[in-house]
Protein backbone atom coordinates (compact mmCIF):
# COMPACT_ATOMS: atom_id res chain seq x y z
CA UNK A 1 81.06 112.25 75.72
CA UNK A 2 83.08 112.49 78.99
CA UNK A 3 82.99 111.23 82.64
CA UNK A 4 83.98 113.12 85.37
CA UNK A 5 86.37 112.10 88.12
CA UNK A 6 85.62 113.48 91.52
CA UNK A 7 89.13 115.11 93.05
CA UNK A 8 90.20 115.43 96.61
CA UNK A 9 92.57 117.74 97.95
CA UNK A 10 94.01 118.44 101.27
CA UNK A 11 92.57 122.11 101.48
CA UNK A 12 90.12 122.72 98.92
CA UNK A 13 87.70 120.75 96.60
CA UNK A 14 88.46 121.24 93.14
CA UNK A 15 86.15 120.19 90.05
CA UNK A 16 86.08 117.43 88.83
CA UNK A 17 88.24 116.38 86.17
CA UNK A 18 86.81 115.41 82.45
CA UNK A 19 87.78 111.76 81.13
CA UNK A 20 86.89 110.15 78.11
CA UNK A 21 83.78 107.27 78.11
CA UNK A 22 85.73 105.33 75.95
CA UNK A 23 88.23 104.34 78.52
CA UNK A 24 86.25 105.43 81.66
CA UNK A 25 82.50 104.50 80.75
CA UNK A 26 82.18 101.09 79.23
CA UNK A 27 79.56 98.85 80.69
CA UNK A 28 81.18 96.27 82.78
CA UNK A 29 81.36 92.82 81.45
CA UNK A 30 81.98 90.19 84.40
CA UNK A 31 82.80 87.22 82.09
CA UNK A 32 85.88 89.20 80.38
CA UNK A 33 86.75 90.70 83.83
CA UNK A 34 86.93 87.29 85.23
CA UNK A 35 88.96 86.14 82.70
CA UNK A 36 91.02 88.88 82.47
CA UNK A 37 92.09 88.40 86.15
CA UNK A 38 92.43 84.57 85.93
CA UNK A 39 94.64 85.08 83.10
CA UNK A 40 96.56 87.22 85.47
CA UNK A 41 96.67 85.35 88.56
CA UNK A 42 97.50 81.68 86.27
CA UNK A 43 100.63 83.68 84.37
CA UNK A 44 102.12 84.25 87.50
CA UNK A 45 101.66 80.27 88.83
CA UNK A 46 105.46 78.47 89.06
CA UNK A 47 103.68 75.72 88.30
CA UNK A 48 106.94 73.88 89.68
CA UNK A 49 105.92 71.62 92.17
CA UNK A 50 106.87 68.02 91.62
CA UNK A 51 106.41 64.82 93.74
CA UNK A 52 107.96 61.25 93.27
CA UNK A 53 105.68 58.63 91.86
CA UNK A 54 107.42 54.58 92.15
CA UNK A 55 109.33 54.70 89.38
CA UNK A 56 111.02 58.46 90.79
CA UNK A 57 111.89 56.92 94.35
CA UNK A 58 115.01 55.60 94.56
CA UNK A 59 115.86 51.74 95.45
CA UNK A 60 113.28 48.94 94.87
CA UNK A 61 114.59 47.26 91.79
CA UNK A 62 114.61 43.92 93.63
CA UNK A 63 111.63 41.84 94.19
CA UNK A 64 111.34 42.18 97.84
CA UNK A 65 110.83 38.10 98.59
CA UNK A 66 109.52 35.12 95.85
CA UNK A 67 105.99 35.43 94.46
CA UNK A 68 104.85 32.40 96.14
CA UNK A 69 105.46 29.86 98.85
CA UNK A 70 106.35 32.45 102.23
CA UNK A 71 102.19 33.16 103.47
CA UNK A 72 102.68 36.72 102.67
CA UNK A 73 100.90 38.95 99.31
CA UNK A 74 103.23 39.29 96.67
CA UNK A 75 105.59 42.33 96.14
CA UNK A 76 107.32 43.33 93.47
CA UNK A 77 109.54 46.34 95.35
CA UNK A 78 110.01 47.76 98.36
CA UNK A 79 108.94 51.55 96.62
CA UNK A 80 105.10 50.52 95.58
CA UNK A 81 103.00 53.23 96.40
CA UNK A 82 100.78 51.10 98.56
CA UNK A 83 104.21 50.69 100.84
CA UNK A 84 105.69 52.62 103.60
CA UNK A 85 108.64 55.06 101.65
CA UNK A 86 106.99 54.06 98.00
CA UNK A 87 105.90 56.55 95.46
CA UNK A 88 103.05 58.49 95.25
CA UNK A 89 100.35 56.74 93.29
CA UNK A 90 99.27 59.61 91.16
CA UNK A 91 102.31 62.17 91.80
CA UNK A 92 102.26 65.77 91.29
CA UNK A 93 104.22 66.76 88.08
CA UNK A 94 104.95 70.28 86.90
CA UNK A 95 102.88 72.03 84.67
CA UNK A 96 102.35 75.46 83.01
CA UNK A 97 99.19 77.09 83.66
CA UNK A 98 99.84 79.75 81.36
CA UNK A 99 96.85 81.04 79.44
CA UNK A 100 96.64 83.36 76.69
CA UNK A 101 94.41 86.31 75.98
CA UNK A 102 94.77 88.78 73.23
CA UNK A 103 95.77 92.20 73.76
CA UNK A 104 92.63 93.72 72.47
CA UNK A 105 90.37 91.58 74.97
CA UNK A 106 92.59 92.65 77.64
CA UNK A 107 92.33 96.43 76.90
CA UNK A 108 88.38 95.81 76.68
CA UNK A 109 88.58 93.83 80.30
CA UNK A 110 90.95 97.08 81.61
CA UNK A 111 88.56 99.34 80.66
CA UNK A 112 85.47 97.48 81.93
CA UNK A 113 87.42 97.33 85.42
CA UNK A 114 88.27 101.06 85.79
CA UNK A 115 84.94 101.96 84.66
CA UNK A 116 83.33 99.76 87.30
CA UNK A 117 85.81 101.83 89.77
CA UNK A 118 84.40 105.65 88.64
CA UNK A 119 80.81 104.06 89.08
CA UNK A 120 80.94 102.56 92.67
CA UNK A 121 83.13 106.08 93.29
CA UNK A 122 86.41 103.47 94.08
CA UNK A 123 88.12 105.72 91.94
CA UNK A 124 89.67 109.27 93.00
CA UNK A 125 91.79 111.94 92.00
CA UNK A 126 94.39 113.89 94.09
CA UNK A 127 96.59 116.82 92.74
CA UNK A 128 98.45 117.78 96.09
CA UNK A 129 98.21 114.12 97.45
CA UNK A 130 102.39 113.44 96.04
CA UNK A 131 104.69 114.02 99.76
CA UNK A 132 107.55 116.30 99.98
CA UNK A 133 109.11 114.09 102.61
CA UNK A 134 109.23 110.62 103.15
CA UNK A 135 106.97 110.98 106.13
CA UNK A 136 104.61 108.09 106.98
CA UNK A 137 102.61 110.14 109.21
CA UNK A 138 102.00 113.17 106.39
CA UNK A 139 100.88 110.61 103.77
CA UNK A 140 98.89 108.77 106.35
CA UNK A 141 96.95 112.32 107.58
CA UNK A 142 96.27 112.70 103.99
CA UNK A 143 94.74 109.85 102.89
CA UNK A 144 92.67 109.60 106.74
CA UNK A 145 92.29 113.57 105.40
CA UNK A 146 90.72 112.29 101.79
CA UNK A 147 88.73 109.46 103.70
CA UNK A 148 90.59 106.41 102.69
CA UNK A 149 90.74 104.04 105.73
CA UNK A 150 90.54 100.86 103.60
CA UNK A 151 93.37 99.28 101.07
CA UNK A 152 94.26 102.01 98.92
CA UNK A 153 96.32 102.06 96.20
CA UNK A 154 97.94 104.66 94.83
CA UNK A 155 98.56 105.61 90.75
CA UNK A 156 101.35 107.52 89.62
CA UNK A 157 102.43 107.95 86.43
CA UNK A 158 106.29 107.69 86.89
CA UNK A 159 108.42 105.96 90.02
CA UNK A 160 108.39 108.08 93.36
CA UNK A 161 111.14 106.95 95.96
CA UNK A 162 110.01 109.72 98.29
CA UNK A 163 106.24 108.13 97.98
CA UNK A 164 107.38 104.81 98.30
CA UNK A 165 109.62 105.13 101.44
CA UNK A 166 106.26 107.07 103.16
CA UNK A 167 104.04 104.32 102.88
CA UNK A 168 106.13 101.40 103.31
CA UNK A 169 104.99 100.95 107.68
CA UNK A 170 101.13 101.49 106.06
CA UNK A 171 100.29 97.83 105.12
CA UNK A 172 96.87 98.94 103.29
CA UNK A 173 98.44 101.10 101.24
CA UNK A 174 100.03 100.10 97.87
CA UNK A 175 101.80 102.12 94.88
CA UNK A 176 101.78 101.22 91.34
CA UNK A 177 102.78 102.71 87.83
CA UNK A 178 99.56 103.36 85.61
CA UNK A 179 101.14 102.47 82.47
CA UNK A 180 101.67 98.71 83.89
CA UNK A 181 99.01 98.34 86.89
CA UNK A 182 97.50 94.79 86.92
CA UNK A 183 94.14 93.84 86.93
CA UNK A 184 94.31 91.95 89.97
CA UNK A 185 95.35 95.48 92.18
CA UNK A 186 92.79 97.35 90.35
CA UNK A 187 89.67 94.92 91.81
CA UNK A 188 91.12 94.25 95.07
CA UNK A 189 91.69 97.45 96.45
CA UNK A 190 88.93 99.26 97.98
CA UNK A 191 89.93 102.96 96.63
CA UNK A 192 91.88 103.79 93.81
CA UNK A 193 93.42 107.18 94.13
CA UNK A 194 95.59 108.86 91.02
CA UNK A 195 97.58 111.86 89.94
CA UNK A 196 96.04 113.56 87.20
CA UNK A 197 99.08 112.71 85.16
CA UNK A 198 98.40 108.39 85.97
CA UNK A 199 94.71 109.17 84.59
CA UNK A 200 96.43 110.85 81.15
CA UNK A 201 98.90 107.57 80.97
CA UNK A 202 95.64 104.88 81.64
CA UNK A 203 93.68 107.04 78.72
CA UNK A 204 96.81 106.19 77.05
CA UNK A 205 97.12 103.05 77.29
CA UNK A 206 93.33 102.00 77.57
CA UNK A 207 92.60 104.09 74.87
């Protein structure tokens, strides 16, 4: 079986195109989705941040005055974390958040995600929508043209310098490859508009 994509073009509607269900009509499956993304968004985490705990903080290796005998509590250094300059009592350290998720899983969550797109008609196809000029006003008519007012972001199955350049001043408006989109662009922007050769590379790669 096959779904259809609808197309939008600057002077004509065409048909739409045929995909396959297998990449383009699986149910959606919010767990794997969720985990899917998370994966994402915890792979790209630094996880570098670091803070100084009593033992990190330098000075302190003196006992600050005798245990007993001067009226004050007893100290052991100057760099407790109970004390003005000490350590932190429980100190950041860093850590890797990095998660792991099988390739298969991740193919399933893809598909589930750009099938959700063709469903809640997120997802669009444009054959003349590619500038001949790196004009931010042409690509912006367009997409106003299409009716994409929202964060759009653009498919295309191979880099474009021209497209890139026109869209740079339109802060809603993002461009990525098909064959390595994330899952994270995919569910945050509001339309999803592709050349028909980025569909052919996510059937591809989905498939």
């Amino acid at each position: 079986m096959s779904v259809e994509i609808p197309v939008v073009n600057e002077k004509d509607s065409a048909q739409p195109i045929a995909v396959t269900d297998e990449v383009f009509g699986q149910p959606f499956n919010e767990p794997l989705v969720h985990q899917v993304v998370t994966t994402y968004l915890n792979n790209g985490r630094a996880g570098t941040k670091a803070q100084k705990n009593r033992s990190d903080v330098s000075g302190g290796g003196k006992k600050p005055w005798r245990q007993k005998g001067t009226g004050r509590a007893r100290a052991g250094t100057i760099r407790s974390p109970i004390w003005r300059g000490g350590g932190g009592t429980f100190a950041a350290r860093p850590r890797d958040f990095t998660k792991k998720l099988n390739k298969k899983m991740y193919r399933v969550g893809m598909r589930s995600i750009v099938s959700e797109l063709v469903r809640q008609n997120r997802l669009c196809v444009s054959e003349d929508l590619l500038p001949n000029e790196p004009k931010t006003k042409a690509i912006a008519s367009k997409l106003n043209q299409y009716g994409l007012t929202e964060s759009v972001l653009i498919l295309v199955n191979e880099p474009n310098e021209i497209l890139e350049r026109a869209i740079r001043n339109l802060p809603l408006v993002t461009v990525a490859l098909a064959a390595s989109v994330d899952p994270v662009s995919l569910v945050s922007a509001d339309k999803v508009i592709a050349v028909p050769a980025a569909v052919k590379v996510l059937e591809e790669r989905l498939g």
